[in-house]
Every structure is written in structure tokens, then in C-alpha cells.
PDB file of N, CA and C in Angstrom:
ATOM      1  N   UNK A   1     -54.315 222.181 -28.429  1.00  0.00           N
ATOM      2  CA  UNK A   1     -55.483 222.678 -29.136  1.00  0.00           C
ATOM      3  C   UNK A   1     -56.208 221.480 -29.756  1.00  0.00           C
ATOM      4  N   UNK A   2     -57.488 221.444 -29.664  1.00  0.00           N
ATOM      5  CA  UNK A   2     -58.088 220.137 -30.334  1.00  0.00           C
ATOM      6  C   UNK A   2     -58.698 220.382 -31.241  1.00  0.00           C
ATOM      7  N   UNK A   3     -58.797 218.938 -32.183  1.00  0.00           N
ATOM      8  CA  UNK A   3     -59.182 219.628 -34.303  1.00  0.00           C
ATOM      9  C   UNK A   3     -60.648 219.995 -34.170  1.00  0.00           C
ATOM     10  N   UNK A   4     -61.030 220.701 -35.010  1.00  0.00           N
ATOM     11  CA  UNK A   4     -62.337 220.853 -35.070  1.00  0.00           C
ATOM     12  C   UNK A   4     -62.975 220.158 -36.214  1.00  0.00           C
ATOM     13  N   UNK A   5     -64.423 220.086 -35.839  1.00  0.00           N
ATOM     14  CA  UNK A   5     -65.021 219.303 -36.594  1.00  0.00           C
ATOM     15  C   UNK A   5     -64.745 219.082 -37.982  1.00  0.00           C
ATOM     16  N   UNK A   6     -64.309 220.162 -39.141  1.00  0.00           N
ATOM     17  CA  UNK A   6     -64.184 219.704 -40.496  1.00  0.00           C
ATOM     18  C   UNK A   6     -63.044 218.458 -40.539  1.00  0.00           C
ATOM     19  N   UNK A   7     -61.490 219.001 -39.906  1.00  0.00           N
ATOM     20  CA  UNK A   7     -60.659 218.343 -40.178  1.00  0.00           C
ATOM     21  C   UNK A   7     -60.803 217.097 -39.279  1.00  0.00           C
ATOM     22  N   UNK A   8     -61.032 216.897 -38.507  1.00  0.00           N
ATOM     23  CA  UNK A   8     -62.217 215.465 -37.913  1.00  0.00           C
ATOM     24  C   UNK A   8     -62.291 214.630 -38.294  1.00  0.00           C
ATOM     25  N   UNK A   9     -63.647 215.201 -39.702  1.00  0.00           N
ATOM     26  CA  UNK A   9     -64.275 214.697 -40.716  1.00  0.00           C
ATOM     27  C   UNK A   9     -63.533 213.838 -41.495  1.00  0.00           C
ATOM     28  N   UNK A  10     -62.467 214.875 -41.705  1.00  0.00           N
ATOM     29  CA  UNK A  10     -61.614 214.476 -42.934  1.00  0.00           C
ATOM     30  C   UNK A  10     -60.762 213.291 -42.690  1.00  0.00           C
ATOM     31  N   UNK A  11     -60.195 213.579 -41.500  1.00  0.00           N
ATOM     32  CA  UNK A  11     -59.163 212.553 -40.867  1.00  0.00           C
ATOM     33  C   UNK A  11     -59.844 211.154 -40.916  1.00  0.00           C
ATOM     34  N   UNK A  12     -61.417 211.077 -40.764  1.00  0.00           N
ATOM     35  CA  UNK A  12     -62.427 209.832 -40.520  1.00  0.00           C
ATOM     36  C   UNK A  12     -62.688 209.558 -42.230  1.00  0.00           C
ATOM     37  N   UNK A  13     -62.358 210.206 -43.039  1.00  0.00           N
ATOM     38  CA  UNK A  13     -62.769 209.362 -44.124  1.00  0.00           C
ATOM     39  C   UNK A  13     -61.163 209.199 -44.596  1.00  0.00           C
ATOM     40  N   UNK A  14     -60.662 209.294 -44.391  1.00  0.00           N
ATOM     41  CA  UNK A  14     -58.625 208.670 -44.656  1.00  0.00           C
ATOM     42  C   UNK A  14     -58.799 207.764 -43.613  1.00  0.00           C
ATOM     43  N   UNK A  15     -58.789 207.275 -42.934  1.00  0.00           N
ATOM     44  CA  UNK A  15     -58.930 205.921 -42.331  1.00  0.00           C
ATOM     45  C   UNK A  15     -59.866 205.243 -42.852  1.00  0.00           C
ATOM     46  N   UNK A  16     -60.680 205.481 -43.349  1.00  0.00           N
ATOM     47  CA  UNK A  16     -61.900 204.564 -43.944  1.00  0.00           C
ATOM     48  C   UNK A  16     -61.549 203.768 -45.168  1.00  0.00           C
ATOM     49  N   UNK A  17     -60.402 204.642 -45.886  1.00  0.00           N
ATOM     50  CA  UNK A  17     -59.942 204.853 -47.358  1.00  0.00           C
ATOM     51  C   UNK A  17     -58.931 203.382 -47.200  1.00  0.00           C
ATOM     52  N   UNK A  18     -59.364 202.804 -48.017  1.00  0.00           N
ATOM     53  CA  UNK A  18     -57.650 201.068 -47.742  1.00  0.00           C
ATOM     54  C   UNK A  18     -56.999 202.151 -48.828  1.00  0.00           C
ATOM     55  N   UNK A  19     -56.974 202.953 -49.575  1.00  0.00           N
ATOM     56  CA  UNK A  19     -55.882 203.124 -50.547  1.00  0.00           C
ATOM     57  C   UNK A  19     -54.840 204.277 -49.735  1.00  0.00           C
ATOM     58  N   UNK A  20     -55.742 204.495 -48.520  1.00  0.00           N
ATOM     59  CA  UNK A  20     -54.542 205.494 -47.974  1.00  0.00           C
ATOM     60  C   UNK A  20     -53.859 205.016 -46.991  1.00  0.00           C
ATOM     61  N   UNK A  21     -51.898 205.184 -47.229  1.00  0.00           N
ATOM     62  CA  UNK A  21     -51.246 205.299 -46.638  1.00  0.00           C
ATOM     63  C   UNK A  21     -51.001 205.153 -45.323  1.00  0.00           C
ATOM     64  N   UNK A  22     -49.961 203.749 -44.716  1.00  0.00           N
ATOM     65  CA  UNK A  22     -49.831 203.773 -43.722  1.00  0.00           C
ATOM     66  C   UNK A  22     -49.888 204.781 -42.474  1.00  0.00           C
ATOM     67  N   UNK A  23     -48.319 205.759 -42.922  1.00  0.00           N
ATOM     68  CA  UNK A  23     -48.350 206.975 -42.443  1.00  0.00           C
ATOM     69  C   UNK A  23     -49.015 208.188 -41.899  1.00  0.00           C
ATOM     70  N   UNK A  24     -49.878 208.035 -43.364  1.00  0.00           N
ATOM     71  CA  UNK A  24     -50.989 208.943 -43.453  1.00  0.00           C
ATOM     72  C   UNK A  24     -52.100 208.230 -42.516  1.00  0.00           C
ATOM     73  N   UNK A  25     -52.632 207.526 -41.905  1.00  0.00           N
ATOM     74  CA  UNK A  25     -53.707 206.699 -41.067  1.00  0.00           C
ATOM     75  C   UNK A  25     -53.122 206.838 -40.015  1.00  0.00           C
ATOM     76  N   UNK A  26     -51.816 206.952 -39.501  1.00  0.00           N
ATOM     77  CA  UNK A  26     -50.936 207.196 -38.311  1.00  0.00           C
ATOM     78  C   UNK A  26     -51.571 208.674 -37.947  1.00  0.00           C
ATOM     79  N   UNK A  27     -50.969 209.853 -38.588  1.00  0.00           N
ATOM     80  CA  UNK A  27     -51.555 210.930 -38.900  1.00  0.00           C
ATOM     81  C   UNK A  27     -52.765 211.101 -38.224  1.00  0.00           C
ATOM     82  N   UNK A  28     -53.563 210.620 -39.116  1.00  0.00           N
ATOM     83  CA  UNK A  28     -55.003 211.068 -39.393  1.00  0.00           C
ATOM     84  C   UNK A  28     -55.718 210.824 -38.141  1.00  0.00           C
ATOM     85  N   UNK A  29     -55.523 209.325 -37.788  1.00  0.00           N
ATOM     86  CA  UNK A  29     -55.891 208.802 -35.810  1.00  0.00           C
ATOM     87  C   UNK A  29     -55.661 209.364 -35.163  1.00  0.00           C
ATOM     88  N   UNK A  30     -53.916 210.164 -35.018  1.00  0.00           N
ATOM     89  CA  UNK A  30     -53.954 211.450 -34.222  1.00  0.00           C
ATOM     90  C   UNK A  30     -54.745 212.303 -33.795  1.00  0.00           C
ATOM     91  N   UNK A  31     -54.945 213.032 -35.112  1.00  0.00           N
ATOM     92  CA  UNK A  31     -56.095 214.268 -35.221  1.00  0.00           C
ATOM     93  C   UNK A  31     -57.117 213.787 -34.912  1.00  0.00           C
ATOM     94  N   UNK A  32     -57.691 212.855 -35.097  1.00  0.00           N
ATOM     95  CA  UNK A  32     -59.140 212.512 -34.600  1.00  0.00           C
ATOM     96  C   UNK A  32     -59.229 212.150 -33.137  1.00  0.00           C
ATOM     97  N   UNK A  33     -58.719 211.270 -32.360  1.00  0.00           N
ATOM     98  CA  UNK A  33     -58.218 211.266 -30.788  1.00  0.00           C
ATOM     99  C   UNK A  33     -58.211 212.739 -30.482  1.00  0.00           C
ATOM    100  N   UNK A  34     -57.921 213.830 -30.942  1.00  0.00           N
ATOM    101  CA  UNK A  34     -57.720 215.311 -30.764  1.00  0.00           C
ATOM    102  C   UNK A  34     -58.723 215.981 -30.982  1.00  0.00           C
ATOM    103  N   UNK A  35     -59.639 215.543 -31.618  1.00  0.00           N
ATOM    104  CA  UNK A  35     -61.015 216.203 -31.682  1.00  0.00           C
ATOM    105  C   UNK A  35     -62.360 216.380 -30.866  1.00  0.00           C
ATOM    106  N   UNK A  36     -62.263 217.540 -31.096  1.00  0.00           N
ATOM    107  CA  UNK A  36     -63.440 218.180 -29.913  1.00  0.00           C
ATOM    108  C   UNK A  36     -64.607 217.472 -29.552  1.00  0.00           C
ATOM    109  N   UNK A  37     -64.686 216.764 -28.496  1.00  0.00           N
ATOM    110  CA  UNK A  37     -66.168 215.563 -28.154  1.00  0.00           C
ATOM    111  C   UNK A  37     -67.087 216.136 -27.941  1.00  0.00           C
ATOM    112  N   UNK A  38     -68.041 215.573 -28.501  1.00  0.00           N
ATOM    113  CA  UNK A  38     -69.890 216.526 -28.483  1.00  0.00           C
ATOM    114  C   UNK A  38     -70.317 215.760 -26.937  1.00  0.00           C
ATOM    115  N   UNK A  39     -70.332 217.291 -25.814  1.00  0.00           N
ATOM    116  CA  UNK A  39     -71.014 216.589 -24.839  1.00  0.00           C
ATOM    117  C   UNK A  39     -72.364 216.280 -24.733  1.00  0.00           C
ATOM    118  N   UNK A  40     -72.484 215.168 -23.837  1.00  0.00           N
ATOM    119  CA  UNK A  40     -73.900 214.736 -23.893  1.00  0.00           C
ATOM    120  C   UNK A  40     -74.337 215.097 -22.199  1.00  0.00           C
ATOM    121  N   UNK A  41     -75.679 215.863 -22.532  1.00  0.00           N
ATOM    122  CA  UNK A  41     -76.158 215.753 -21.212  1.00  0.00           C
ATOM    123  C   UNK A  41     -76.282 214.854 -19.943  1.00  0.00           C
ATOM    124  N   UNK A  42     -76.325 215.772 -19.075  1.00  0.00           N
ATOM    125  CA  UNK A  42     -76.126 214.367 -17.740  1.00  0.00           C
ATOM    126  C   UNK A  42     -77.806 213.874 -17.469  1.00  0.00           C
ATOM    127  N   UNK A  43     -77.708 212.451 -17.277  1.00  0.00           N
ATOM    128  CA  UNK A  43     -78.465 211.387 -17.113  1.00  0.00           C
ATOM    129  C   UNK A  43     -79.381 211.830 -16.101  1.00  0.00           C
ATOM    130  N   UNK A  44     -80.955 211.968 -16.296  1.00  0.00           N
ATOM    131  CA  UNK A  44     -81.599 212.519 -14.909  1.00  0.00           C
ATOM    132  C   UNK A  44     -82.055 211.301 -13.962  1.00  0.00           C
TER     133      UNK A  44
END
């Protein structure tokens, strides 16, 4: 199942964060690699 956009979000500002947690940035990269990609139309 892939994250949806809020928890995404969230996961992208905990990596942004230096005060957060190794672990937790392990985590968080997960979920975001897992998140639903906005397709872009094909090239005419």
C-alpha cells in the first residue's frame, strides 16, 4: 500500500529536521520512497 500525501508530508519535514533522530529519518525515507507519485502527462 503506498503513503498518502499527508503522511508524505510529514515524513519530508522529519528529514529536514537535524534534531530528528537517526532511526526516525530511517523510518521516515521509507514512507516517503512509498508515496504515491503525481503523474505527469505524456510529452506531445
Amino acid at each position: 500500500m503506498a503513503t498518502g500525501k499527508k503522511p508524505a508530508h510529514d515524513a519530508a519535514k522529519l528529514l529536514a529536521d537535524k534534531k530528528t533522530p537517526a532511526k526516525v529519518k530511517e523510518i521516515a525515507a521509507s514512507d516517503l520512497a512509498q508515496a504515491k507519485k503525481k503523474k505527469t502527462p505524456p510529452k506531445k
